[in-house]
N, C-alpha and C. Protein backbone atom coordinates (compact mmCIF):
# COMPACT_ATOMS: atom_id res chain seq x y z
N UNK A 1 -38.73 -1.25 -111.28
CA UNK A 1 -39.38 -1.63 -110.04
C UNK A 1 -39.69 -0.37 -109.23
N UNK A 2 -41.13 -0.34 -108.97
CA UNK A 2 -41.41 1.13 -107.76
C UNK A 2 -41.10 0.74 -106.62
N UNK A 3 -40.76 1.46 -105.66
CA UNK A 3 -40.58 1.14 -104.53
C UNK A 3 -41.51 2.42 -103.82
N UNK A 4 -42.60 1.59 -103.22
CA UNK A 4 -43.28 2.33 -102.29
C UNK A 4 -43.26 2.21 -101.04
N UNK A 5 -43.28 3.53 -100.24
CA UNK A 5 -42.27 3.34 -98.82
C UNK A 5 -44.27 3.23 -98.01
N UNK A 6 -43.70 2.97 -96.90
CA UNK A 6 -44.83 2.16 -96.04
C UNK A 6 -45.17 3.51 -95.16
N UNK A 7 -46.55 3.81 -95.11
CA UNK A 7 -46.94 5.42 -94.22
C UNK A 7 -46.49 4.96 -92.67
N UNK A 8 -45.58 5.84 -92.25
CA UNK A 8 -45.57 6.02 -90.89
C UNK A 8 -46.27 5.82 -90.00
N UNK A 9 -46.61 5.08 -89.13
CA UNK A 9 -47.37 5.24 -88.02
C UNK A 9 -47.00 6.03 -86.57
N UNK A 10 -47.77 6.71 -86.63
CA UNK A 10 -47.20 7.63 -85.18
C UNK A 10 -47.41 6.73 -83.73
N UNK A 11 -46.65 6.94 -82.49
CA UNK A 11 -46.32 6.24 -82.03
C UNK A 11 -46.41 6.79 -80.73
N UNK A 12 -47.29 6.83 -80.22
CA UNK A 12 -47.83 7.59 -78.76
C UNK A 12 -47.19 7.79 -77.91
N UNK A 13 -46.91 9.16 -77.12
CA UNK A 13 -45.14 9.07 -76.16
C UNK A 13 -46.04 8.56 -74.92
N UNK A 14 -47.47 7.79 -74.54
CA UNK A 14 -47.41 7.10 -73.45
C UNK A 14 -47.14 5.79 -73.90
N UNK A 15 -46.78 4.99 -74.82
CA UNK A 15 -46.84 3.62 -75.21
C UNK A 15 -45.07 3.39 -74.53
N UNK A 16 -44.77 2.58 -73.57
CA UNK A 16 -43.06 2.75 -73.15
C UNK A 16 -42.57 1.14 -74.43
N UNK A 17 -41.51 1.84 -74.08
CA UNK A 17 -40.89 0.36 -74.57
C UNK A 17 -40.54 -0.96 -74.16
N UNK A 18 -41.20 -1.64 -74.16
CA UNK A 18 -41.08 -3.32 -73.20
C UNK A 18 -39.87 -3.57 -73.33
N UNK A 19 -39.04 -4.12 -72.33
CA UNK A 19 -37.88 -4.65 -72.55
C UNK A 19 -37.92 -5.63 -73.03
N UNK A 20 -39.00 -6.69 -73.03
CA UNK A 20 -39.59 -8.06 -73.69
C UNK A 20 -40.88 -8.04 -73.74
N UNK A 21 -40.43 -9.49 -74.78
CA UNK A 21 -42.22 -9.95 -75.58
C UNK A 21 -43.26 -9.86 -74.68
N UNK A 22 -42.82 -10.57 -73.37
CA UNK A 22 -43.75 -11.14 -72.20
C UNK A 22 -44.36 -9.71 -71.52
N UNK A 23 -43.51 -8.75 -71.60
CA UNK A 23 -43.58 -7.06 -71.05
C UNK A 23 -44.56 -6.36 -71.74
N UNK A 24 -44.30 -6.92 -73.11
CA UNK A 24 -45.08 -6.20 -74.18
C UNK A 24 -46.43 -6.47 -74.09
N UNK A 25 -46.79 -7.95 -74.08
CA UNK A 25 -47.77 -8.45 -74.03
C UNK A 25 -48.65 -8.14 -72.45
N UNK A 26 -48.16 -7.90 -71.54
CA UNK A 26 -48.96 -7.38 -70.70
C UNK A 26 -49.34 -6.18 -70.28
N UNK A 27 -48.46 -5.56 -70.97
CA UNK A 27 -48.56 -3.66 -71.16
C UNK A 27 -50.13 -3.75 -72.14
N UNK A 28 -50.29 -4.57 -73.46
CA UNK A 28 -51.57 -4.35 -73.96
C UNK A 28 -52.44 -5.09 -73.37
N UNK A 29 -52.35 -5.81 -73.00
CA UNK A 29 -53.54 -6.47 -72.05
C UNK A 29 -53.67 -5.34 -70.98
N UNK A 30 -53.33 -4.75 -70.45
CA UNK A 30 -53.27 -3.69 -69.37
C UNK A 30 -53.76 -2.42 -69.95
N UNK A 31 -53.77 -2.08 -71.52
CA UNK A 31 -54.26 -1.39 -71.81
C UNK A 31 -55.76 -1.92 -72.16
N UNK A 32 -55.83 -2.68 -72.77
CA UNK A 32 -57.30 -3.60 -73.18
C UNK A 32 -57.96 -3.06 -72.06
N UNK A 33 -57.99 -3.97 -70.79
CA UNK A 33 -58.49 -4.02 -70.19
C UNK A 33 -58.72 -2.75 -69.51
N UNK A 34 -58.11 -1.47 -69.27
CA UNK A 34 -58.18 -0.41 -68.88
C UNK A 34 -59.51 0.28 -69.72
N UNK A 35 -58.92 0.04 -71.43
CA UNK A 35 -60.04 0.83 -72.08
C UNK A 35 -61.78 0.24 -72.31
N UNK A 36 -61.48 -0.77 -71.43
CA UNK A 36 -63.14 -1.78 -71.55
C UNK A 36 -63.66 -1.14 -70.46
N UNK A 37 -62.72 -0.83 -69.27
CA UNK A 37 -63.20 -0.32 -67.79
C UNK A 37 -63.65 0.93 -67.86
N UNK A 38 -63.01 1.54 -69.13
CA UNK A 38 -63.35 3.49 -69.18
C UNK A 38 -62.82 3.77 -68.10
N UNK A 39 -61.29 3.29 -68.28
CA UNK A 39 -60.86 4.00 -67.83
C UNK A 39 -60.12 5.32 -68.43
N UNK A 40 -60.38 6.44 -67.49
CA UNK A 40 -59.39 7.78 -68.05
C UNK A 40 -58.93 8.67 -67.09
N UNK A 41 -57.42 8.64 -67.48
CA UNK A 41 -56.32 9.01 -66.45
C UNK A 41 -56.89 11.03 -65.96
N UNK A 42 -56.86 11.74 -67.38
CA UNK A 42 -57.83 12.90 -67.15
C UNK A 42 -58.75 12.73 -66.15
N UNK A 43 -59.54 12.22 -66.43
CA UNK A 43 -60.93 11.90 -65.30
C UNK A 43 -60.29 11.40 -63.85
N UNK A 44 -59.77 11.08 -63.95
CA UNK A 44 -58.95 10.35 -62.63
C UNK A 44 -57.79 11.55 -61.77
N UNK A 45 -57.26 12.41 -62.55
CA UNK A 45 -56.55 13.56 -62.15
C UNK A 45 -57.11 14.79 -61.47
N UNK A 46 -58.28 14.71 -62.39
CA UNK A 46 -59.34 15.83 -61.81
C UNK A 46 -60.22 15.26 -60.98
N UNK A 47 -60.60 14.10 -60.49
CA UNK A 47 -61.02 13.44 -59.38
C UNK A 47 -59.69 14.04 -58.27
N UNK A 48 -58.61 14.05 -58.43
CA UNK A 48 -57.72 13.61 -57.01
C UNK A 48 -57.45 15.24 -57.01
N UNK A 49 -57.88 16.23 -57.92
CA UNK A 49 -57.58 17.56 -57.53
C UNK A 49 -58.41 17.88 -56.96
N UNK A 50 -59.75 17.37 -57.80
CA UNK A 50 -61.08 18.06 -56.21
C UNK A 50 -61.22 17.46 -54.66
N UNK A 51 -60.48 16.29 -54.38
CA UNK A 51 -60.37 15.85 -53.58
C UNK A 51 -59.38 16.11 -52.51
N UNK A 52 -58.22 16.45 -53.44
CA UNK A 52 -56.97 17.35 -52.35
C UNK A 52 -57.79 18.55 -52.04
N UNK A 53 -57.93 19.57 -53.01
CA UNK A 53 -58.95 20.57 -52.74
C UNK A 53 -60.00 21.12 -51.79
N UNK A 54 -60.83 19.67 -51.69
CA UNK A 54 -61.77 19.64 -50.47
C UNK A 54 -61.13 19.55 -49.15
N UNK A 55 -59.80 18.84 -49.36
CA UNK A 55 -59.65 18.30 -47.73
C UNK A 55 -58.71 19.28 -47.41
N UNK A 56 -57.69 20.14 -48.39
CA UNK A 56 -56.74 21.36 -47.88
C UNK A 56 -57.82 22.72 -47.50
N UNK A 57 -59.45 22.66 -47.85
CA UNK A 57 -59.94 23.59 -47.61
C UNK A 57 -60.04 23.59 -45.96
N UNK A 58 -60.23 25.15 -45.92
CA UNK A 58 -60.58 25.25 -44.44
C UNK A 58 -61.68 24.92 -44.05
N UNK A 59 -61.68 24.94 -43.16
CA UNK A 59 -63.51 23.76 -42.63
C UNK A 59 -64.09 25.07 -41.95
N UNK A 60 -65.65 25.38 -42.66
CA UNK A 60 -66.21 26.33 -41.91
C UNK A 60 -67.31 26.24 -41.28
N UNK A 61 -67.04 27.08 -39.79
CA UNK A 61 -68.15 26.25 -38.83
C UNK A 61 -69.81 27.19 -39.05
């Protein structure tokens, strides 16, 4: 008998671990729906740096 072992799947260090099914299931719906919106956390970081940016600048008259 062969025994063939099953390929690894890697396992994304943002995916957390649900404490339950019901947890689980709305963590991917929450992702679904994030990635239909385009949403991206990058894009969203560098939005709130140019925006701190602008408003810590000095204001010139």
């Amino acid at each position: 008998m062969k025994v063939v072992a099953k390929p690894a799947q890697p396992v994304p260090a943002f995916v957390p671990k649900a404490p339950d099914a019901i947890m689980a299931e709305l963590w991917r719906t929450k992702q679904r729906i994030n990635a239909q919106a385009g949403y991206d956390i990058d894009k969203l970081l560098a939005r709130v740096k140019r925006e701190a940016a602008r408003i810590t600048a000095p204001h010139q008259l």
